[in-house]
Protein backbone atom coordinates (compact mmCIF):
# COMPACT_ATOMS: atom_id res chain seq x y z
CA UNK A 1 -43.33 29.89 -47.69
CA UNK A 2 -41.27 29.05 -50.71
CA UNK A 3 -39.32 25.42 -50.59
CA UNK A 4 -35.71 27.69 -49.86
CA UNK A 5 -37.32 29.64 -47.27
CA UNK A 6 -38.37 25.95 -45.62
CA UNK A 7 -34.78 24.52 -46.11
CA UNK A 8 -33.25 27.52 -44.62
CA UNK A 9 -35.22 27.73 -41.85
CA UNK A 10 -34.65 23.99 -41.00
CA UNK A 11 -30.88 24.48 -41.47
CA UNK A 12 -31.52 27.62 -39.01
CA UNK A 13 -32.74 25.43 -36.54
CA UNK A 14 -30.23 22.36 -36.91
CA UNK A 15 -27.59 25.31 -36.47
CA UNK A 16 -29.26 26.53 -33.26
CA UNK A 17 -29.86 23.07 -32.01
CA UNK A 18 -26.26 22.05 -32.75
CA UNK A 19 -25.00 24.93 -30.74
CA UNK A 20 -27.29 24.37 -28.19
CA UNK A 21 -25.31 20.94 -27.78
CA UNK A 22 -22.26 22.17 -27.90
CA UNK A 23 -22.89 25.01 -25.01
CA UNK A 24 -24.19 22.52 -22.83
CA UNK A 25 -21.43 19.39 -23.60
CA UNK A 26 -18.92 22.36 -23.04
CA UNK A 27 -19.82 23.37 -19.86
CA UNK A 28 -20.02 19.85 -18.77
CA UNK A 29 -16.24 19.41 -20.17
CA UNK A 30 -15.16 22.76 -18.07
CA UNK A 31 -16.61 21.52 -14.59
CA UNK A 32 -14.09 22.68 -11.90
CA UNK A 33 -12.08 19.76 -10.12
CA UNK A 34 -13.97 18.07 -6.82
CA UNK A 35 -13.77 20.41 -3.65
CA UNK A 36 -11.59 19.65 -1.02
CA UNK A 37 -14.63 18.27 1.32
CA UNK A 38 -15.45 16.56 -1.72
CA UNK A 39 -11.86 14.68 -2.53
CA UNK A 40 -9.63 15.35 0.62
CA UNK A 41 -5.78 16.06 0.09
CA UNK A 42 -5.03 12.87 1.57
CA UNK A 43 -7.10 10.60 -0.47
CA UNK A 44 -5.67 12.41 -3.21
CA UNK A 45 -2.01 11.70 -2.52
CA UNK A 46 -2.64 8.47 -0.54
CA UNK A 47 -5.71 7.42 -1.30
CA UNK A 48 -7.99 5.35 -4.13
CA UNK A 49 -7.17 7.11 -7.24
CA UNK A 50 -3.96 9.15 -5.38
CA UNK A 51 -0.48 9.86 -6.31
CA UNK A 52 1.50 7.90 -4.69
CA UNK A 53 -0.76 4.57 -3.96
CA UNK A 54 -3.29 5.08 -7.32
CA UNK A 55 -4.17 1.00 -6.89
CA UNK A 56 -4.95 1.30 -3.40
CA UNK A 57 -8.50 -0.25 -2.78
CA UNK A 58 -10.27 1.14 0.29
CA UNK A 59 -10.91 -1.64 2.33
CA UNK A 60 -14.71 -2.78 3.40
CA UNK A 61 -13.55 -3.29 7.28
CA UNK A 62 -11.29 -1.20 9.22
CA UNK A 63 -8.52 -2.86 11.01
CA UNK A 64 -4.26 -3.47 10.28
CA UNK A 65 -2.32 -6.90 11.47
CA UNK A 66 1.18 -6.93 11.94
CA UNK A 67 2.20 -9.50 9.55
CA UNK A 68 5.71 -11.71 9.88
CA UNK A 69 7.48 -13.54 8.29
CA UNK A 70 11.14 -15.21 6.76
CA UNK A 71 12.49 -17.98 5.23
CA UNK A 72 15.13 -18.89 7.72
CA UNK A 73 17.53 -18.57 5.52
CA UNK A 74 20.51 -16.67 6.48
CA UNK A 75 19.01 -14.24 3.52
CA UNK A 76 15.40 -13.80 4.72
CA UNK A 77 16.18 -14.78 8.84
CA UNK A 78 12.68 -12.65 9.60
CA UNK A 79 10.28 -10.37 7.85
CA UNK A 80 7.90 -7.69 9.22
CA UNK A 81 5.47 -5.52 7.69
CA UNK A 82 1.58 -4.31 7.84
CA UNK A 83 -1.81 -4.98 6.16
CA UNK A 84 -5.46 -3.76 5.99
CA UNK A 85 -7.76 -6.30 5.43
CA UNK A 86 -7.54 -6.52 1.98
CA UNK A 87 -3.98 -7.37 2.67
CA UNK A 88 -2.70 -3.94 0.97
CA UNK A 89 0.64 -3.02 2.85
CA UNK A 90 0.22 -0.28 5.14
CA UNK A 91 2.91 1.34 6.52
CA UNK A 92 6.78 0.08 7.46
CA UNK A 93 7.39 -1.05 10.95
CA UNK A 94 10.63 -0.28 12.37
CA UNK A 95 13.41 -3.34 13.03
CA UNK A 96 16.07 -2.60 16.22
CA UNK A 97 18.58 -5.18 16.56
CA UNK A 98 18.56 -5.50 20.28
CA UNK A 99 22.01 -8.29 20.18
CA UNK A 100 23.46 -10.38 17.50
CA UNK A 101 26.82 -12.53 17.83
CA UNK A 102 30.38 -11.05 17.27
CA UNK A 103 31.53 -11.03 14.00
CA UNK A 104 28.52 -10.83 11.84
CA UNK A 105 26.22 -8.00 10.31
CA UNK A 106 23.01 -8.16 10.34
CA UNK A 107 21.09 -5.94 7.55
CA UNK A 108 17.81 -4.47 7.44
CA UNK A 109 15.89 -3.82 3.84
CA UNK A 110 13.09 -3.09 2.15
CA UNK A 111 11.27 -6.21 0.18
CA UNK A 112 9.37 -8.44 -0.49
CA UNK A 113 8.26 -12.15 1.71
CA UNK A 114 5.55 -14.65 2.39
CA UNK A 115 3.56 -13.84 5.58
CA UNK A 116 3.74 -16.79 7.99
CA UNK A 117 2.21 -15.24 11.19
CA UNK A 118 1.30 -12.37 12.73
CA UNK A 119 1.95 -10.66 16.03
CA UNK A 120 -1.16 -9.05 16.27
CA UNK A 121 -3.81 -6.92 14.35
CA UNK A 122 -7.50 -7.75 13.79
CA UNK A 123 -7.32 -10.99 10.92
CA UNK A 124 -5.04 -13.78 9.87
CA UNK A 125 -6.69 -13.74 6.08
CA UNK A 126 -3.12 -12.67 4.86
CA UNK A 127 -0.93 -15.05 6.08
CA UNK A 128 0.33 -17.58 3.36
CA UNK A 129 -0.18 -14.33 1.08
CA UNK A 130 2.91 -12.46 -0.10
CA UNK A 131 3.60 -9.26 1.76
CA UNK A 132 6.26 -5.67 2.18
CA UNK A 133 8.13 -4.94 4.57
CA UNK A 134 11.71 -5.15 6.33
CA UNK A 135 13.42 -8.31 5.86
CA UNK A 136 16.43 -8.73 8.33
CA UNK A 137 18.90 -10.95 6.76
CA UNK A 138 22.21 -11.90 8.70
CA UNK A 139 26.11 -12.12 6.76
CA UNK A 140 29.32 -13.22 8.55
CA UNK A 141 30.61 -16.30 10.60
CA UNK A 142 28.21 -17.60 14.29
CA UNK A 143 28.54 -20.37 16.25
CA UNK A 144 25.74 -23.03 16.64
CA UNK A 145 23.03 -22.46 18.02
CA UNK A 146 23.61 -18.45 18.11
CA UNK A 147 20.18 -15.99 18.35
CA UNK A 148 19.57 -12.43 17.61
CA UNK A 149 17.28 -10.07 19.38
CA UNK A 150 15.10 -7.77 17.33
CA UNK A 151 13.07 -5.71 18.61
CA UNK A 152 10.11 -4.68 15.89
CA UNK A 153 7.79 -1.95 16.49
CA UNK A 154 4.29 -1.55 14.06
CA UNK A 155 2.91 1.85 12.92
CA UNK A 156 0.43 3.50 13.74
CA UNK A 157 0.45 3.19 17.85
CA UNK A 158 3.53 1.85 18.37
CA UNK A 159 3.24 -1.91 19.53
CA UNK A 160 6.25 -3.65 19.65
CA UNK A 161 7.37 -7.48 20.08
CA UNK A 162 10.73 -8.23 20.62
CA UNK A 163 11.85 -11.51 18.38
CA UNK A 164 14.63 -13.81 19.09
CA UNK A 165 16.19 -15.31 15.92
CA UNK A 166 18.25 -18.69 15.58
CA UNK A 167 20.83 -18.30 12.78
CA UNK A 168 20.95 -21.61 10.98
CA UNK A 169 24.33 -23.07 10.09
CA UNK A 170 25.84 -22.76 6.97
């Protein structure tokens, strides 16, 4: 074997080798996406990783609390919203205003407060923590001493607590 025949034949195999790599790197590129029993729809829209909540941590124990809240302000009279136990929002609990005084309206919106209770759920490890949910917030003249009556019912089974409210003067 003459030194070009030896060069050639170790470029040969460098060649082979290389494409050797490349087969194998490419079929590792081309795998097919996770199966469904793999990576559920729901995880991927809601879950770790999703659409729609991509920062969403699962958390270690199971378990939602109904957090509260409000500044007593006539701004931020109440808050409501829900938390796993990594205190990750949940979902929205609906606010019914039961009575409020002549004269006033009382709003209901989506935002942001400081948990200062709960009315129920499995841990108080959130409270002091900012939280989401439905802040009711009250505009318009009331008398001293005047309350409204909300009524505030918590995903997923429906619990409700009904809330009385004093608006503080002005």
């Amino acid at each position: 074997m003459t030194a070009l025949d030896s060069r050639a034949s170790r470029f040969a195999l460098a060649v082979a080798v290389s494409a050797g790599l490349l087969v194998s790197a490419g079929a590792a590129l081309a795998q097919s996406p996770p199966t469904f029993e793999q990576y559920p729809f729901r995880d991927r829209v809601f879950g770790p990783g999703g659409a729609i909540f991509p920062d969403y941590v699962t958390p270690y124990e199971s378990g939602v609390s109904f957090m509260i809240g409000g500044g007593g302000s006539r701004s931020a009279l109440f808050a409501a919203g829900t938390s796993d136990y990594n205190c990750q929002q949940t979902q929205i609990p609906t606010i019914q205003v039961l009575s409020a005084p002549p004269g006033g309206k009382v709003s209901i919106q989506y935002g942001r407060f400081v948990a200062t209770g709960i009315d129920g759920g499995r841990t108080t490890k959130c409270i002091g923590q900012p939280a989401k949910g439905l802040i009711v917030s009250y505009k318009g003249k009331a008398a001293p001493g005047s309350t409204i009556k909300l009524r505030v019912t918590y995903p997923p089974r429906g619990e409700w607590y009904d809330h009385v409210i004093t608006i503080p003067p002005r």
